[in-house]
C-alpha atoms as a PDB file:
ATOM      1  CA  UNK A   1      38.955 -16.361 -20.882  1.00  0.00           C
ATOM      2  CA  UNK A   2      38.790 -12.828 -22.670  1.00  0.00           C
ATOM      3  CA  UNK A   3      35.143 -10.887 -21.828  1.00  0.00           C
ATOM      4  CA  UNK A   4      32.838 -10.813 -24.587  1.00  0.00           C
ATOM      5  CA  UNK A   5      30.694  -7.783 -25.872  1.00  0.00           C
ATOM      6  CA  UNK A   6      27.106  -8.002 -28.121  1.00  0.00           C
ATOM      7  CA  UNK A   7      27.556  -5.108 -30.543  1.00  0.00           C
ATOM      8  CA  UNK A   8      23.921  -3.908 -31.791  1.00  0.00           C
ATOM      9  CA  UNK A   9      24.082  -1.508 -34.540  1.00  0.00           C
ATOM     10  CA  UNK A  10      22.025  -0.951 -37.875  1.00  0.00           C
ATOM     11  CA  UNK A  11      24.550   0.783 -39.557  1.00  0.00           C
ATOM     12  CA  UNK A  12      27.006  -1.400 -40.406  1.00  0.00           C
ATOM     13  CA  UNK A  13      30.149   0.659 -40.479  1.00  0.00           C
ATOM     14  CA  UNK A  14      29.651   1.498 -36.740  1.00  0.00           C
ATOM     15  CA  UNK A  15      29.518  -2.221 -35.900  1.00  0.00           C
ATOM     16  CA  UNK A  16      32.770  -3.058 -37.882  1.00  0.00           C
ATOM     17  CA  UNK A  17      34.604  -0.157 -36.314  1.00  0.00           C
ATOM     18  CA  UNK A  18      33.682  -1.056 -32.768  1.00  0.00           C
ATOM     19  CA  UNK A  19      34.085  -4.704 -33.967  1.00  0.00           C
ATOM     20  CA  UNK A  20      37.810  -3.510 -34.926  1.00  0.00           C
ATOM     21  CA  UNK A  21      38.544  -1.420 -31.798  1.00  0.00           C
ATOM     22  CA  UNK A  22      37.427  -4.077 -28.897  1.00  0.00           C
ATOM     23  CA  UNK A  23      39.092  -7.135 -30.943  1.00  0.00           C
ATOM     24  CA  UNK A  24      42.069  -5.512 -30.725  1.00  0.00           C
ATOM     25  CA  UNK A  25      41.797  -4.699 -26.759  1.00  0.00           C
ATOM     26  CA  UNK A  26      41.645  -8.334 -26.064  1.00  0.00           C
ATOM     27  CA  UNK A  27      37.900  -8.550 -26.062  1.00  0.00           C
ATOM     28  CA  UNK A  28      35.453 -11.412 -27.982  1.00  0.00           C
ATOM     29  CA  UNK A  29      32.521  -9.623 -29.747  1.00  0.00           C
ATOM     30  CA  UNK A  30      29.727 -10.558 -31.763  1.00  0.00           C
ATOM     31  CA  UNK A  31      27.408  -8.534 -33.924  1.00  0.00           C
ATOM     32  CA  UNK A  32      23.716  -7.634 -33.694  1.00  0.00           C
ATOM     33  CA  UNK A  33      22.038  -5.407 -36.598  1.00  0.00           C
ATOM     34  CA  UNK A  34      18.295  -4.993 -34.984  1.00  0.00           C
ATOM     35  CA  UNK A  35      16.999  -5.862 -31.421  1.00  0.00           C
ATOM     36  CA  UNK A  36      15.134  -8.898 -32.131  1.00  0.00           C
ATOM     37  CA  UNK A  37      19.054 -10.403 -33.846  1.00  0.00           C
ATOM     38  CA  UNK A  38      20.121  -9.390 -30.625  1.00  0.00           C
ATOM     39  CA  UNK A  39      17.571 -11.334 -28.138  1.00  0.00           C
ATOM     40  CA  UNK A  40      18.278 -14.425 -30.061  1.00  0.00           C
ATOM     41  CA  UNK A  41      22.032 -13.785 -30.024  1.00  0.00           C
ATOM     42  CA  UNK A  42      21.801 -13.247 -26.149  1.00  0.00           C
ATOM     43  CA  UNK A  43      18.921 -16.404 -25.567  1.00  0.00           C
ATOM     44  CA  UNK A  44      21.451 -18.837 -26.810  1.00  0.00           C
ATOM     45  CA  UNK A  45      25.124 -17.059 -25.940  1.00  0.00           C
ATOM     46  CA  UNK A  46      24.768 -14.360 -22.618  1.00  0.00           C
ATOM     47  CA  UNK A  47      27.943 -12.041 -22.839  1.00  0.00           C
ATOM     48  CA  UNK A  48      29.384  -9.698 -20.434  1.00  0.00           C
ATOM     49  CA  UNK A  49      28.439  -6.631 -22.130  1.00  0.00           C
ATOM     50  CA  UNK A  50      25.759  -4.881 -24.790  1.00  0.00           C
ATOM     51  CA  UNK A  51      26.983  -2.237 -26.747  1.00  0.00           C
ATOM     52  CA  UNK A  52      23.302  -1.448 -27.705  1.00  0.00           C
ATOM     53  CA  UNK A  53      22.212   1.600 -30.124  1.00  0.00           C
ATOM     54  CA  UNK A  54      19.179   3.068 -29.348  1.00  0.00           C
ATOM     55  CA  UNK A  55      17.217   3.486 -32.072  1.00  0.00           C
ATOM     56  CA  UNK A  56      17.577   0.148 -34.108  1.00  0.00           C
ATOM     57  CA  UNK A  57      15.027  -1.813 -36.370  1.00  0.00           C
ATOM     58  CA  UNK A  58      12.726  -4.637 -35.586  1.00  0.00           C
ATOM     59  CA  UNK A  59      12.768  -4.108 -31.297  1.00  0.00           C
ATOM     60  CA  UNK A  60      14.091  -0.695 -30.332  1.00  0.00           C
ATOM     61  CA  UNK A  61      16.542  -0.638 -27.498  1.00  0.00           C
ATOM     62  CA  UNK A  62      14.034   0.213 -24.888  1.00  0.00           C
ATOM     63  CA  UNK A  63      12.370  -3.205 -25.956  1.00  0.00           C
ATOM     64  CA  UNK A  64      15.599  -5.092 -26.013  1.00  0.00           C
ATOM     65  CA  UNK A  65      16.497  -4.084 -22.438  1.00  0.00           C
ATOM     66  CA  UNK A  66      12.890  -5.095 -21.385  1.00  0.00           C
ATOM     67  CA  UNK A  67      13.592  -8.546 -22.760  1.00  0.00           C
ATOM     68  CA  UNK A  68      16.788  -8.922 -21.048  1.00  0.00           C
ATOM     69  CA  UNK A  69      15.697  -8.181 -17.782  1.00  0.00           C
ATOM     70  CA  UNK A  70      12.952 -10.488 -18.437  1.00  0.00           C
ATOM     71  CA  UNK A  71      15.130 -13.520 -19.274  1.00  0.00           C
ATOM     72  CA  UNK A  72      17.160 -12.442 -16.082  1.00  0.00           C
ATOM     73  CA  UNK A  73      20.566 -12.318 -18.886  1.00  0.00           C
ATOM     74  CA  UNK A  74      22.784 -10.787 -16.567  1.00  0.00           C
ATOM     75  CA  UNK A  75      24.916  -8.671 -18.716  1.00  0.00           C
ATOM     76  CA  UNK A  76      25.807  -4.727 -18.652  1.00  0.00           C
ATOM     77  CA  UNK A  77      24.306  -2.180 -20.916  1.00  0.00           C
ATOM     78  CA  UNK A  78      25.701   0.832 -22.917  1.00  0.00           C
ATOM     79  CA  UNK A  79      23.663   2.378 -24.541  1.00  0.00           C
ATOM     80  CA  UNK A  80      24.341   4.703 -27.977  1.00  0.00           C
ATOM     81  CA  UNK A  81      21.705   7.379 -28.877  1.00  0.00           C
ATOM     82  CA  UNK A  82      21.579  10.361 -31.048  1.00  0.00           C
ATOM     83  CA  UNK A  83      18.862  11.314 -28.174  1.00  0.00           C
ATOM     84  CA  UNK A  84      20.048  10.268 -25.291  1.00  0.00           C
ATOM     85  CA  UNK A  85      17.506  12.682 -23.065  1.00  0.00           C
ATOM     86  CA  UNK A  86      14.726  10.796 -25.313  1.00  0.00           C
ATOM     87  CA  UNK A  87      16.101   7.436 -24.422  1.00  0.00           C
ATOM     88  CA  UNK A  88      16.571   8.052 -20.762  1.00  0.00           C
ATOM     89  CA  UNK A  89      13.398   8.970 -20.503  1.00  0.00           C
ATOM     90  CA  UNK A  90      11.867   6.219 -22.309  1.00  0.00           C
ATOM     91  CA  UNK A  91      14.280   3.681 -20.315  1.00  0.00           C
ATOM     92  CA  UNK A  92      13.276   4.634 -17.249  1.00  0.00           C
ATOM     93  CA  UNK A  93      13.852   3.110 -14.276  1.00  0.00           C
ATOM     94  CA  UNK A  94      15.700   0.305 -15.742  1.00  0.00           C
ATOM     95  CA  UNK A  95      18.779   2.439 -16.888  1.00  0.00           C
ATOM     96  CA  UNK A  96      21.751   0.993 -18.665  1.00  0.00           C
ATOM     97  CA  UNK A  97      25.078   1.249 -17.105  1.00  0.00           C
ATOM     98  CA  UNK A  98      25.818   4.327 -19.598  1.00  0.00           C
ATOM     99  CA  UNK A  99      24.123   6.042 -22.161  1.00  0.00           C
ATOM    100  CA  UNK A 100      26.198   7.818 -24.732  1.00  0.00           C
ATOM    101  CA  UNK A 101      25.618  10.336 -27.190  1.00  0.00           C
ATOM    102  CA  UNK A 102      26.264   9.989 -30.834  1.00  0.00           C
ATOM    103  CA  UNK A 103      28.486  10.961 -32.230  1.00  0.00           C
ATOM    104  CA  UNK A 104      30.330   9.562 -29.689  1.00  0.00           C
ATOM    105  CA  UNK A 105      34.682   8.994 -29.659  1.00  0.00           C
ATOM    106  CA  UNK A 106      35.321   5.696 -29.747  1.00  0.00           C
ATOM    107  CA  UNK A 107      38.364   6.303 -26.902  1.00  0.00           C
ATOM    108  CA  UNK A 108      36.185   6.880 -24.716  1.00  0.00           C
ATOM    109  CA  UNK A 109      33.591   4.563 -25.305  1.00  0.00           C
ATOM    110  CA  UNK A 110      36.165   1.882 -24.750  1.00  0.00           C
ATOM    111  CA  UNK A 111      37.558   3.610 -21.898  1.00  0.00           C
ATOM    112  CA  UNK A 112      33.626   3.743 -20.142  1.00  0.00           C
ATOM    113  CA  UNK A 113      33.533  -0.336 -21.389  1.00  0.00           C
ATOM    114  CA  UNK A 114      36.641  -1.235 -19.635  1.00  0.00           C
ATOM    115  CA  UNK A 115      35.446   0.498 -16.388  1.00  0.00           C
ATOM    116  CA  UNK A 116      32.190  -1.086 -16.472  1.00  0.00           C
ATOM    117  CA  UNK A 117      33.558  -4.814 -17.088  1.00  0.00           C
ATOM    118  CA  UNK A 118      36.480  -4.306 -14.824  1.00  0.00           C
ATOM    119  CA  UNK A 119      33.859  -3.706 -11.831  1.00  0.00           C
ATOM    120  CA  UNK A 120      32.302  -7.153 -13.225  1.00  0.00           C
ATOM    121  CA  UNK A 121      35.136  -8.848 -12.642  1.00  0.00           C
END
């Protein structure tokens, strides 16, 4: 069975792309456009990995990682930000696996997903 990945993202066009890329690795994904989209998503369907943007409508990311320790969803974390110092210091103690910058290359990104899932494995 093929890993799946949560992909949170207002902005459309980033979701589709990284939609586009990690389909095409092998991987199943679903899509998220706001936090609270993506604690429903996860309630019902836990997936190996969040692909999580930052600063997103409704619950920011620093809420949505609250919530999923809270429901004990054991799933890793990447995190996008166009401030990541501003998110790691908000996060805390409950860091993601990764937090990226935007804009961020979308080789690598997959290349820092891979690792992380492979060590899931």
């Amino acid at each position: 069975m093929s890993q799946s990945i949560l992909i949170v993202d207002d902005q459309i066009g980033i979701r589709m792309l990284l939609q586009e890329v990690f389909q095409s690795a092998g991987y199943c994904t679903s899509l998220a456009e706001n936090g609270k989209e993506a604690i429903e998503y996860l309630s019902k369907s836990p997936c190996d990995l969040v692909i999580l943007d930052y600063h997103i409508p409704v619950y920011n990311g620093n809420i949505v990682i609250q919530k999923i320790k809270q429901m004990k969803i054991k799933t890793k974390i990447v995190v996008i930000s166009g401030l990541p110092e501003v998110a790691k210091q908000e996060i805390g103690e409950e860091l993601p696996e990764k937090i990226i910058s935007k804009p961020f290359n979308v080789a690598k990104l997959r290349h820092i997903v891979e690792e992380i899932l492979k060590k899931k494995e």
